[in-house]
N, C-alpha and C. Protein backbone atom coordinates (compact mmCIF):
# COMPACT_ATOMS: atom_id res chain seq x y z
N UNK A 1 0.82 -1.20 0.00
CA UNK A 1 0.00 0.00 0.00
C UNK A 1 0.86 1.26 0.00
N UNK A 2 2.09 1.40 0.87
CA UNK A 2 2.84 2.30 1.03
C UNK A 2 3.38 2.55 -0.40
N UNK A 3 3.78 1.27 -1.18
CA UNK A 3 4.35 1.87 -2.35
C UNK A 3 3.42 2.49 -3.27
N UNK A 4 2.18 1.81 -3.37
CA UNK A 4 1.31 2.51 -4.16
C UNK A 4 1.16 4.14 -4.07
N UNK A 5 1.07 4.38 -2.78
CA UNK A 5 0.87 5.82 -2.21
C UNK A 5 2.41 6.58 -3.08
N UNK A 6 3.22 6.32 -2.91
CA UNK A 6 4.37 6.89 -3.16
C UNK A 6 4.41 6.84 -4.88
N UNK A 7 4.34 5.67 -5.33
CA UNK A 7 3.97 6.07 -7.22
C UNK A 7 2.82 7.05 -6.77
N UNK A 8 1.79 7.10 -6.86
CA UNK A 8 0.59 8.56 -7.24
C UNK A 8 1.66 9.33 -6.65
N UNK A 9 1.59 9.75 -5.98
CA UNK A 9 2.59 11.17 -5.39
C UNK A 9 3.81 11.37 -6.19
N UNK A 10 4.19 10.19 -6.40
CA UNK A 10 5.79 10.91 -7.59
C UNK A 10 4.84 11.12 -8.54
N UNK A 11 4.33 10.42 -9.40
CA UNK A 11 3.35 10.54 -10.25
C UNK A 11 2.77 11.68 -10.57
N UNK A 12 2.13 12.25 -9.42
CA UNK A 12 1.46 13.67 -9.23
C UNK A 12 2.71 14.61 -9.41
N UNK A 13 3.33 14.44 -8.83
CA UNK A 13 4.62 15.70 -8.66
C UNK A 13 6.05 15.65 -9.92
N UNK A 14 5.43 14.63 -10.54
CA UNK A 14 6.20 14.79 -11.82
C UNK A 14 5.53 15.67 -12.61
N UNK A 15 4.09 15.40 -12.68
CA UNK A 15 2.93 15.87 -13.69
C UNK A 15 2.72 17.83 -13.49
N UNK A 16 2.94 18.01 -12.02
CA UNK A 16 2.92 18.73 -11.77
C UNK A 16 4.58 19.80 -12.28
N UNK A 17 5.24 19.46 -11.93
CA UNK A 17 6.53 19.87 -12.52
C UNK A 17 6.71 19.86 -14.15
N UNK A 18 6.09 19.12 -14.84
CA UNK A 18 5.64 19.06 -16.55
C UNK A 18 5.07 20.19 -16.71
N UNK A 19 3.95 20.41 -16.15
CA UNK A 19 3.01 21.11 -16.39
C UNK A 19 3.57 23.26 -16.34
N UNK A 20 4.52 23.21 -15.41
CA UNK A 20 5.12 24.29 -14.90
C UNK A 20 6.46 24.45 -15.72
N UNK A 21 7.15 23.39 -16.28
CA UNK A 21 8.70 23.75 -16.80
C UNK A 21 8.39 24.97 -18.29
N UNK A 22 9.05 25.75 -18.09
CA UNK A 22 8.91 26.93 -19.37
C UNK A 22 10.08 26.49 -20.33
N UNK A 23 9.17 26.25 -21.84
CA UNK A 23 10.41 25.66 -23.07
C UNK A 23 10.98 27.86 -23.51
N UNK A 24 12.14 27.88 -22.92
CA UNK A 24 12.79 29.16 -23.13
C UNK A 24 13.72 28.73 -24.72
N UNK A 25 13.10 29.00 -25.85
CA UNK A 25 13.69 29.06 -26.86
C UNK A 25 14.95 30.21 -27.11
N UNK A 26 16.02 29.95 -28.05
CA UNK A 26 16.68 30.59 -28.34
C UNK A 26 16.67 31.78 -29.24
N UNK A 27 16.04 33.08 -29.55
CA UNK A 27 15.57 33.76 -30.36
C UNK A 27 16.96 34.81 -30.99
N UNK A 28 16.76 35.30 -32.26
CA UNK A 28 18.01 36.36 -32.67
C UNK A 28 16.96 37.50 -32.54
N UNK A 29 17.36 38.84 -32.91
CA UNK A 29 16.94 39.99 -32.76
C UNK A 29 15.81 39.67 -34.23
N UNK A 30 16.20 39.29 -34.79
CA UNK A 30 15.22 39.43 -36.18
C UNK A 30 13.78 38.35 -35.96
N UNK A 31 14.14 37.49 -35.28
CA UNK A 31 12.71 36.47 -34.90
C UNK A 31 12.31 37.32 -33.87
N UNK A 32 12.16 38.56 -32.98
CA UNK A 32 11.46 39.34 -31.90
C UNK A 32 10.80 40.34 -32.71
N UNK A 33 11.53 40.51 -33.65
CA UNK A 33 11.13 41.71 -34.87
C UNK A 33 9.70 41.40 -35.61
N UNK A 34 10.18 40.11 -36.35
CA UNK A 34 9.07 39.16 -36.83
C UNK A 34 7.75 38.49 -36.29
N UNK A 35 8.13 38.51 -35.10
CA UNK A 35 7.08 38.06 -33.97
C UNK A 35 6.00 38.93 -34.02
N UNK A 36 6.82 40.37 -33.55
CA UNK A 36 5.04 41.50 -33.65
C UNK A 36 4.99 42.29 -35.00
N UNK A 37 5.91 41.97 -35.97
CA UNK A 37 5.56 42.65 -37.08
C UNK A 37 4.13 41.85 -38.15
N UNK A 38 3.80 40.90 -37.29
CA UNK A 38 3.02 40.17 -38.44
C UNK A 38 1.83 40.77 -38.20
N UNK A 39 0.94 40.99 -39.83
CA UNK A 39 0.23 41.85 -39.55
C UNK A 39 -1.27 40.98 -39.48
N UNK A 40 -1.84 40.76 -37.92
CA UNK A 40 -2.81 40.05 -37.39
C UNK A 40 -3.64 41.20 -36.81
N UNK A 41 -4.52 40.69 -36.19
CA UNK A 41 -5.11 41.55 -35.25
C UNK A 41 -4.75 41.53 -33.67
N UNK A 42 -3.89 40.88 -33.37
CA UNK A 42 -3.15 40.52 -32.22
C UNK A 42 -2.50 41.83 -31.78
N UNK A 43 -2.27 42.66 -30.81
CA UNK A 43 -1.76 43.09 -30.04
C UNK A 43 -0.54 42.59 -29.06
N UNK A 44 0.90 42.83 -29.34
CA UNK A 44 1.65 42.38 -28.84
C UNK A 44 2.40 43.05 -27.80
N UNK A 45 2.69 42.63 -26.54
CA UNK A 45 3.52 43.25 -25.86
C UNK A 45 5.02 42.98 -25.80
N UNK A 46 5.79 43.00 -25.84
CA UNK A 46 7.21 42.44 -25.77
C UNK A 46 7.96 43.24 -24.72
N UNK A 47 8.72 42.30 -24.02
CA UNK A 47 9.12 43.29 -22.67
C UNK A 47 10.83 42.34 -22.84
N UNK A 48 11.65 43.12 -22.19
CA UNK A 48 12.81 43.02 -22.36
C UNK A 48 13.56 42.77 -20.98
N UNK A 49 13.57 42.17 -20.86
CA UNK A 49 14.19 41.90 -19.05
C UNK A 49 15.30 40.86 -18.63
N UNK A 50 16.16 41.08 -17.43
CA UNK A 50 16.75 40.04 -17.39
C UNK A 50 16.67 39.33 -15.51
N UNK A 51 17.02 38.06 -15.33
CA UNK A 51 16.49 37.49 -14.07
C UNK A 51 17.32 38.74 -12.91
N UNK A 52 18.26 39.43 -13.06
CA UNK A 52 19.30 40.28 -12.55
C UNK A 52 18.83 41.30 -12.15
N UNK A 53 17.95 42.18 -12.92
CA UNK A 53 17.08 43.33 -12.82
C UNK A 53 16.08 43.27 -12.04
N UNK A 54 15.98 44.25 -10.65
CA UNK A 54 15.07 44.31 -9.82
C UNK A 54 13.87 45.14 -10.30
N UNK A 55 13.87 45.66 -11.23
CA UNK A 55 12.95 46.46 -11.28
C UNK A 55 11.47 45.73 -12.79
N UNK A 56 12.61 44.41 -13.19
CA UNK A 56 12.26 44.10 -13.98
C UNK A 56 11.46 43.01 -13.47
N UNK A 57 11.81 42.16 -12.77
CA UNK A 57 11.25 41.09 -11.78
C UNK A 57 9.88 41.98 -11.26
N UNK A 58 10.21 43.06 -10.93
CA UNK A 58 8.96 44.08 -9.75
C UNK A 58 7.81 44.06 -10.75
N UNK A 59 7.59 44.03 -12.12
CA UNK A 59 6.89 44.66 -13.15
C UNK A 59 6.33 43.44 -13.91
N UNK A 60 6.98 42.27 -13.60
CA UNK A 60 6.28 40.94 -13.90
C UNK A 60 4.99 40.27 -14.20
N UNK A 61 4.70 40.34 -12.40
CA UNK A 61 3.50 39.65 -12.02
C UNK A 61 2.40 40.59 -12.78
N UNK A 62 2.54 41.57 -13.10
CA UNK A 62 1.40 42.71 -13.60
C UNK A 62 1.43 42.85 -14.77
N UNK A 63 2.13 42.99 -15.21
CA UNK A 63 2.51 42.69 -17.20
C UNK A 63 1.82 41.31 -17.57
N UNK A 64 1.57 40.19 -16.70
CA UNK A 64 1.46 39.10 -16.94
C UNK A 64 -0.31 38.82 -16.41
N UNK A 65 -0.80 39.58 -15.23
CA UNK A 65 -1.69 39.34 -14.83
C UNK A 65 -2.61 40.87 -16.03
N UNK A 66 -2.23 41.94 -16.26
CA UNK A 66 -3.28 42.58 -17.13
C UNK A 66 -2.84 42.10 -18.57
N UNK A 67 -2.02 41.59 -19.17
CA UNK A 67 -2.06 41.08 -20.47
C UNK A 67 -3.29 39.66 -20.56
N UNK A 68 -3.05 39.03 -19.53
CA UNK A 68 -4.07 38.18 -19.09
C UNK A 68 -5.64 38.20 -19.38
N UNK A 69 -5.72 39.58 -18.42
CA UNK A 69 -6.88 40.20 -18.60
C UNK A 69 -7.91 40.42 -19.51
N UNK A 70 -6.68 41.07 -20.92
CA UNK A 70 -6.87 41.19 -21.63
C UNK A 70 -6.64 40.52 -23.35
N UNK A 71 -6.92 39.11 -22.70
CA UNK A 71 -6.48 37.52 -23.82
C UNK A 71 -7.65 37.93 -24.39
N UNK A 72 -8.94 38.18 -24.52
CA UNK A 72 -9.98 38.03 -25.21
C UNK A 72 -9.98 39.46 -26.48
N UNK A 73 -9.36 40.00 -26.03
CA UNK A 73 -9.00 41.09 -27.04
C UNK A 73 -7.55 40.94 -27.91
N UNK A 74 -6.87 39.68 -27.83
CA UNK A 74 -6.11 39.25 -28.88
C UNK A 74 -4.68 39.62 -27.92
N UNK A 75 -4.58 39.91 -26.68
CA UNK A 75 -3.44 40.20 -26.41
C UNK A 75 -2.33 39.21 -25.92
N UNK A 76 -0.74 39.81 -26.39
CA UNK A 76 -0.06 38.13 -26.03
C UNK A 76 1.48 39.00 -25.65
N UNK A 77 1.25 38.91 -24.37
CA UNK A 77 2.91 39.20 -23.80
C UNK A 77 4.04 38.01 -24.36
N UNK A 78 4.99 38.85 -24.90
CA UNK A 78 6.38 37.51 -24.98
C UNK A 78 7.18 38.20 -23.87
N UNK A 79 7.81 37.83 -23.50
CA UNK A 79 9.31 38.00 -22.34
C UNK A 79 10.52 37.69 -23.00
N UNK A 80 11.20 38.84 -23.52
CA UNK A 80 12.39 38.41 -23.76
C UNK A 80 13.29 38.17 -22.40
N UNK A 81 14.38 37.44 -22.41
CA UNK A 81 15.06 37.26 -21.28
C UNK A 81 16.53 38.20 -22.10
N UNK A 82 17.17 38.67 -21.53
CA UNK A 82 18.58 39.33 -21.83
C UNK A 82 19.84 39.04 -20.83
N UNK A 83 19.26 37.93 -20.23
CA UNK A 83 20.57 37.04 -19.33
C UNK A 83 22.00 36.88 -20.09
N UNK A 84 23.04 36.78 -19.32
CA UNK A 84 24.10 35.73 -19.87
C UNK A 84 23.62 34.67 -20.67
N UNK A 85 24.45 34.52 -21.06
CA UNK A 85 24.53 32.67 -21.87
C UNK A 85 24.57 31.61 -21.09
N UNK A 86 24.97 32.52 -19.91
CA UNK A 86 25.39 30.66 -18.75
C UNK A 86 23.79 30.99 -17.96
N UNK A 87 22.69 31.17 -18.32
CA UNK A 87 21.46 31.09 -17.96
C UNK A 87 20.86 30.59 -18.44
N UNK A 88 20.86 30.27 -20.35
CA UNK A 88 20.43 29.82 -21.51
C UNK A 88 20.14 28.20 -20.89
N UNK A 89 19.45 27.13 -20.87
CA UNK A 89 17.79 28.05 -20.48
C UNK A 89 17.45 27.66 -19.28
N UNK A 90 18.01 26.79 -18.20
CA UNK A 90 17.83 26.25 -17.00
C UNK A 90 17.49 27.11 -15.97
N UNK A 91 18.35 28.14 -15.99
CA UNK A 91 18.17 29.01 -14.69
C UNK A 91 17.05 30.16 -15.16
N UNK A 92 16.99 30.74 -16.49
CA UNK A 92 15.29 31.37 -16.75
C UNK A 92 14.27 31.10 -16.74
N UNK A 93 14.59 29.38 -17.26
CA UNK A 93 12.97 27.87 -17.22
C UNK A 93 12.73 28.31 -15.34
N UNK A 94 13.83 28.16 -14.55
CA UNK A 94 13.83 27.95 -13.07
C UNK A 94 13.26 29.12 -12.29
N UNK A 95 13.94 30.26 -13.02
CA UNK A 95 13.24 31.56 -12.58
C UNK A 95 11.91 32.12 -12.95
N UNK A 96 11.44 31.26 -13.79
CA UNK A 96 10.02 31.59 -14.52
C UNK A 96 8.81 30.92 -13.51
N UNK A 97 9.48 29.61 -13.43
CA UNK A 97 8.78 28.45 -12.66
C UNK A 97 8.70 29.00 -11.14
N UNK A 98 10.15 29.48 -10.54
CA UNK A 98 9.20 30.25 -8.73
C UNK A 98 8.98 31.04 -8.98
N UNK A 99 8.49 31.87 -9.94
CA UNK A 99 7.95 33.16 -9.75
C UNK A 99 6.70 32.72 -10.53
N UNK A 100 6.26 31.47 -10.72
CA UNK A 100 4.72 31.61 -11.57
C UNK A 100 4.94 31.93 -13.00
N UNK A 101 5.59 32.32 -13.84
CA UNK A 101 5.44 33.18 -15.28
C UNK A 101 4.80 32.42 -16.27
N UNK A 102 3.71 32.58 -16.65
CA UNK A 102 3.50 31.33 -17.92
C UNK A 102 3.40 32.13 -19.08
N UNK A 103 3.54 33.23 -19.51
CA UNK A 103 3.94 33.64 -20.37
C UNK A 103 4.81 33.49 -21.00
N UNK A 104 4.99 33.45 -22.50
CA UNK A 104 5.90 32.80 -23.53
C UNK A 104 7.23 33.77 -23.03
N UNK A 105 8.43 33.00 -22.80
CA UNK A 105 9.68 33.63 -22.78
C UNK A 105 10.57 32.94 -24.12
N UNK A 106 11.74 33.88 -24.34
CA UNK A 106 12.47 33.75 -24.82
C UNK A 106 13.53 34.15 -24.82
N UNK A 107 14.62 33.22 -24.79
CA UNK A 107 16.27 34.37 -24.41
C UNK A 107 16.88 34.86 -26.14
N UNK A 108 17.03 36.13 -25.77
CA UNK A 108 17.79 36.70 -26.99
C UNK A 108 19.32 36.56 -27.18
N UNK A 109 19.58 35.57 -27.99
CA UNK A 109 20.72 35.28 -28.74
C UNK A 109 21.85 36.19 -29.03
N UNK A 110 22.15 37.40 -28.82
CA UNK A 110 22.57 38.28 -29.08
C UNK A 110 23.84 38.99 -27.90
N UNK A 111 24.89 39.60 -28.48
CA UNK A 111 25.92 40.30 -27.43
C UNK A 111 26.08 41.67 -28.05
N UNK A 112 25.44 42.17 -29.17
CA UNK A 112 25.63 43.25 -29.91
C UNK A 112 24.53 44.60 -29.83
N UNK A 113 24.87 44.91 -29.01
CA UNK A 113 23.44 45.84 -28.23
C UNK A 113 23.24 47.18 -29.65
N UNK A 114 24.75 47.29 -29.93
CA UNK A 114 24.55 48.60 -31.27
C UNK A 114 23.86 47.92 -32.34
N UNK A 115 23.89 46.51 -32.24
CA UNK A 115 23.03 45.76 -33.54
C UNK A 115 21.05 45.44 -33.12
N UNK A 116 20.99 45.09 -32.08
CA UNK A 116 19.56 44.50 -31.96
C UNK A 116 18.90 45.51 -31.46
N UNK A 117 19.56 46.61 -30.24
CA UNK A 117 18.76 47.90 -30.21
C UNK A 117 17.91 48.79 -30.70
N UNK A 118 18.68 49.03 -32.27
CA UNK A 118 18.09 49.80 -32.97
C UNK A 118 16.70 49.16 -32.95
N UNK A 119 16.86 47.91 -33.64
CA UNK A 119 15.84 47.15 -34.51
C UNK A 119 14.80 47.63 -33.42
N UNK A 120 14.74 47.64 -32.27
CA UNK A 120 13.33 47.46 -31.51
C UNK A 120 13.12 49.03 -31.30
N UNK A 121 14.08 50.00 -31.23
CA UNK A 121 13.99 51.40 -30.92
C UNK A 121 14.96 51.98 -31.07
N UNK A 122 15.29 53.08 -32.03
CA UNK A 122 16.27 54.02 -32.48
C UNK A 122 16.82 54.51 -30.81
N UNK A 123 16.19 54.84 -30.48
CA UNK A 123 16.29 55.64 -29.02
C UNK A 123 16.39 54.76 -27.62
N UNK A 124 16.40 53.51 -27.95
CA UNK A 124 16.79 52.54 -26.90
C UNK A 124 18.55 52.13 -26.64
N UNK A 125 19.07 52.31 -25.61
CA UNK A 125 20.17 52.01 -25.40
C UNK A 125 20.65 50.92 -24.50
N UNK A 126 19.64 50.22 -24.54
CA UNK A 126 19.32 48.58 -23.87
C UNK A 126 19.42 48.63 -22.59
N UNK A 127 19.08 50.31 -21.62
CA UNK A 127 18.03 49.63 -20.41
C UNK A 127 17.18 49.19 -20.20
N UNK A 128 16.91 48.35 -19.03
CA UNK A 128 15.88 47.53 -18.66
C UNK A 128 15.07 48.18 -17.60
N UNK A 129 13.65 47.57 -17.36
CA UNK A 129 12.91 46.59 -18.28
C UNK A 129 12.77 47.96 -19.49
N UNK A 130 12.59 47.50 -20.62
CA UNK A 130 11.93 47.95 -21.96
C UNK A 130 10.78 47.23 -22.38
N UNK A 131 9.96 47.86 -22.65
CA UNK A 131 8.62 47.23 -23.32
C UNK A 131 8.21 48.22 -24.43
N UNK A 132 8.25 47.05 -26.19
CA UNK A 132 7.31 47.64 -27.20
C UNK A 132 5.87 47.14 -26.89
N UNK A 133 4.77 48.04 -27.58
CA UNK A 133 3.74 47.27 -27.52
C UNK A 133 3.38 48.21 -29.25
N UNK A 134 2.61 46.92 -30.10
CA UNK A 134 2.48 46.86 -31.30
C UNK A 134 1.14 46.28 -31.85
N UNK A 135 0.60 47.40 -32.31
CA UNK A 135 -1.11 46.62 -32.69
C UNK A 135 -0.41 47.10 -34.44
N UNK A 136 -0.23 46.06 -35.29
CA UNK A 136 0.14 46.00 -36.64
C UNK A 136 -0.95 46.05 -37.68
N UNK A 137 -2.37 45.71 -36.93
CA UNK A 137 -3.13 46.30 -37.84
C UNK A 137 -3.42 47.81 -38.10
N UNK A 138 -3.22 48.51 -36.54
CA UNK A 138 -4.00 49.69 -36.45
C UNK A 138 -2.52 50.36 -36.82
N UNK A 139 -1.17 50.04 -36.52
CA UNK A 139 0.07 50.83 -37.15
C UNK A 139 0.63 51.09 -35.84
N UNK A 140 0.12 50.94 -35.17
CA UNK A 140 0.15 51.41 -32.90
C UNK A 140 1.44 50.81 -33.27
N UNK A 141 2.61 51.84 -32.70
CA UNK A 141 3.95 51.26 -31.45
C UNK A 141 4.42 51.63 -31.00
N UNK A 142 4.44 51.52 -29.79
CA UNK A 142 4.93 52.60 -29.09
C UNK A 142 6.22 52.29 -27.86
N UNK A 143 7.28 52.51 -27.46
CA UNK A 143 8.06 52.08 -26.80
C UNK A 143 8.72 52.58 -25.33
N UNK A 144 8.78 51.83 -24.57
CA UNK A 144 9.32 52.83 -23.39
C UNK A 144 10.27 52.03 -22.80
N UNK A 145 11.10 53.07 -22.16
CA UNK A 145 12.39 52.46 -21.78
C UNK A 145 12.09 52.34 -20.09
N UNK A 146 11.90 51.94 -19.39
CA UNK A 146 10.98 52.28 -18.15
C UNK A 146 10.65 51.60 -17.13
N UNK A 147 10.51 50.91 -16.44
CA UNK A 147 9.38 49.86 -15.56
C UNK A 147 8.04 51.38 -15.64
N UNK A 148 7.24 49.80 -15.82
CA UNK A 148 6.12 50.37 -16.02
C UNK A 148 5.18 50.43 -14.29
N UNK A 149 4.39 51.41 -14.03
CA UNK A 149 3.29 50.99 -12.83
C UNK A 149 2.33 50.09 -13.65
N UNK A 150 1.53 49.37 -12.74
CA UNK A 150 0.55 48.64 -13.01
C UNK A 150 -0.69 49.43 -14.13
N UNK A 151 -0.96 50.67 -13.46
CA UNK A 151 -1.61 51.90 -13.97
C UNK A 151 -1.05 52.38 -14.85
N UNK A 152 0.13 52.37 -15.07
CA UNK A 152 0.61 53.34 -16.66
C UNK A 152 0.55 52.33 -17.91
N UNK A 153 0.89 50.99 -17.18
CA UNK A 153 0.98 49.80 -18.26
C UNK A 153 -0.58 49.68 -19.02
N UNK A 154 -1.54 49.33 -17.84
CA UNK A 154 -3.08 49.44 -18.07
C UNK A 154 -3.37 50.55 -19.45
N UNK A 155 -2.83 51.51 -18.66
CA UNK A 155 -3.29 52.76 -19.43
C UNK A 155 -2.71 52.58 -21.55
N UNK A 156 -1.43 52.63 -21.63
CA UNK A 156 -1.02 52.30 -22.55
C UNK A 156 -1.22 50.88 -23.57
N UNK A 157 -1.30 49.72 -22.56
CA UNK A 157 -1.92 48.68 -23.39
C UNK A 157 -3.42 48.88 -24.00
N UNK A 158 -3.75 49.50 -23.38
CA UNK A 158 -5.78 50.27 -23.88
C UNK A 158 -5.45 51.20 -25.05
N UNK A 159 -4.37 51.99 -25.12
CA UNK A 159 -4.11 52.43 -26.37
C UNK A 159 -3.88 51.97 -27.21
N UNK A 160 -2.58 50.88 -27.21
CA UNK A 160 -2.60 49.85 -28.39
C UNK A 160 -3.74 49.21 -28.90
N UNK A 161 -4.17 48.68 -27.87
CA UNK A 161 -5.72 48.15 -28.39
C UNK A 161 -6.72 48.92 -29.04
N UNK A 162 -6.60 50.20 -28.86
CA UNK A 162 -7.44 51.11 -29.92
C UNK A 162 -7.15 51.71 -30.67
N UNK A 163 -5.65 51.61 -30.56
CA UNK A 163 -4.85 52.16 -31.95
C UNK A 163 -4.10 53.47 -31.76
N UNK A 164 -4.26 54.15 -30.39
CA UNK A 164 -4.29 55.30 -29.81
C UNK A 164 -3.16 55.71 -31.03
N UNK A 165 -2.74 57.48 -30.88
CA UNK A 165 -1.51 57.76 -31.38
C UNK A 165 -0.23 57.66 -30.38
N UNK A 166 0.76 57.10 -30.83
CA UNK A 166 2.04 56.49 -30.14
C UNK A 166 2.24 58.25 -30.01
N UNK A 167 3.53 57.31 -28.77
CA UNK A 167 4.04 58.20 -27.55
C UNK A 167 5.29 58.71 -28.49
C-alpha cells in the first residue's frame, strides 16, 4: 500500500513539474522583430528583461496578470530574457517556474546591443525593463524604456488596443 501511495505522489509531482517547466527558446533579434511585425489583429507586448534586474522582476507579475486580462481582445505578452549565456535556459525555465510566469519567454541570442537595439527602438540604449507594444493592424507602437506601474501599463496597453496615437 505504502508503495502505491508513493507512485501517485511521484506521479502527481512529476505531472505537476511538466506542467510548470517553461520551453525558453533561443531567439536572434530578427525572430522578436518578426514576432510582432506580423500583420494580425493581435496586439503584442514584448518586454525586455533580465532574471538580474530588480525592477524588472517588480513589473512581472502585472505585465502578466493585465495582459491576461486582456487575452480576449487578442493580447499576447512575450518575455524576452537578456541574461548571460550561462542562464540559456535552466536558470530562466527555473526563474520563470518560482515566480509563476506562464507567459511565452524567450532568451535573446545576441551580445551586440549597437546591432539589436536599434531594430526594436532608435532611441533605446538597452536599459531595462523595456517594453514595445504593437497593434500592426491599427500601425500602434509605441516604446518605453521604463518599468512600467501597473496603472501606466493598463493605461497604454488600452491604447494599443485602440490604436491610440504612439508616444
Amino acid at each position: 500500500m505504502h508503495l502505491m501511495k508513493a507512485i501517485i505522489i511521484g506521479a502527481f509531482v512529476f505531472c505537476t513539474l511538466q506542467v510548470k517547466a517553461q520551453n525558453v527558446q533561443k531567439w536572434k533579434i530578427e525572430d522578436v522583430v518578426n514576432y510582432f511585425s506580423k500583420k494580425t489583429d493581435t496586439i503584442y507586448v514584448v518586454n525586455f528583461w533580465g532574471t538580474f534586474c530588480r525592477p524588472c522582476v517588480q513589473e512581472m507579475p502585472y505585465l502578466q496578470s493585465i495582459t491576461d486580462k486582456y487575452k480576449n481582445q487578442k493580447v499576447k505578452l512575450l518575455l524576452v530574457s537578456l541574461d548571460l549565456p550561462g542562464y540559456y535556459p535552466d536558470k530562466i525555465a527555473a526563474f520563470a517556474a518560482k515566480n509563476n510566469i506562464t507567459a511565452d519567454i524567450v532568451w535573446l541570442d545576441e551580445t551586440d546591443a549597437d546591432h539589436f537595439c536599434p531594430q526594436i527602438d532608435k532611441k533605446w540604449q538597452g536599459d531595462m525593463p523595456a517594453t514595445i507594444l504593437v497593434n500592426a493592424k491599427t500601425g500602434y507602437k509605441a516604446f518605453f524604456a521604463e518599468e512600467f506601474t501597473p496603472e501606466k501599463f493598463e493605461a497604454e496597453l488600452q491604447k494599443a488596443i485602440t490604436g491610440s496615437v504612439t508616444n
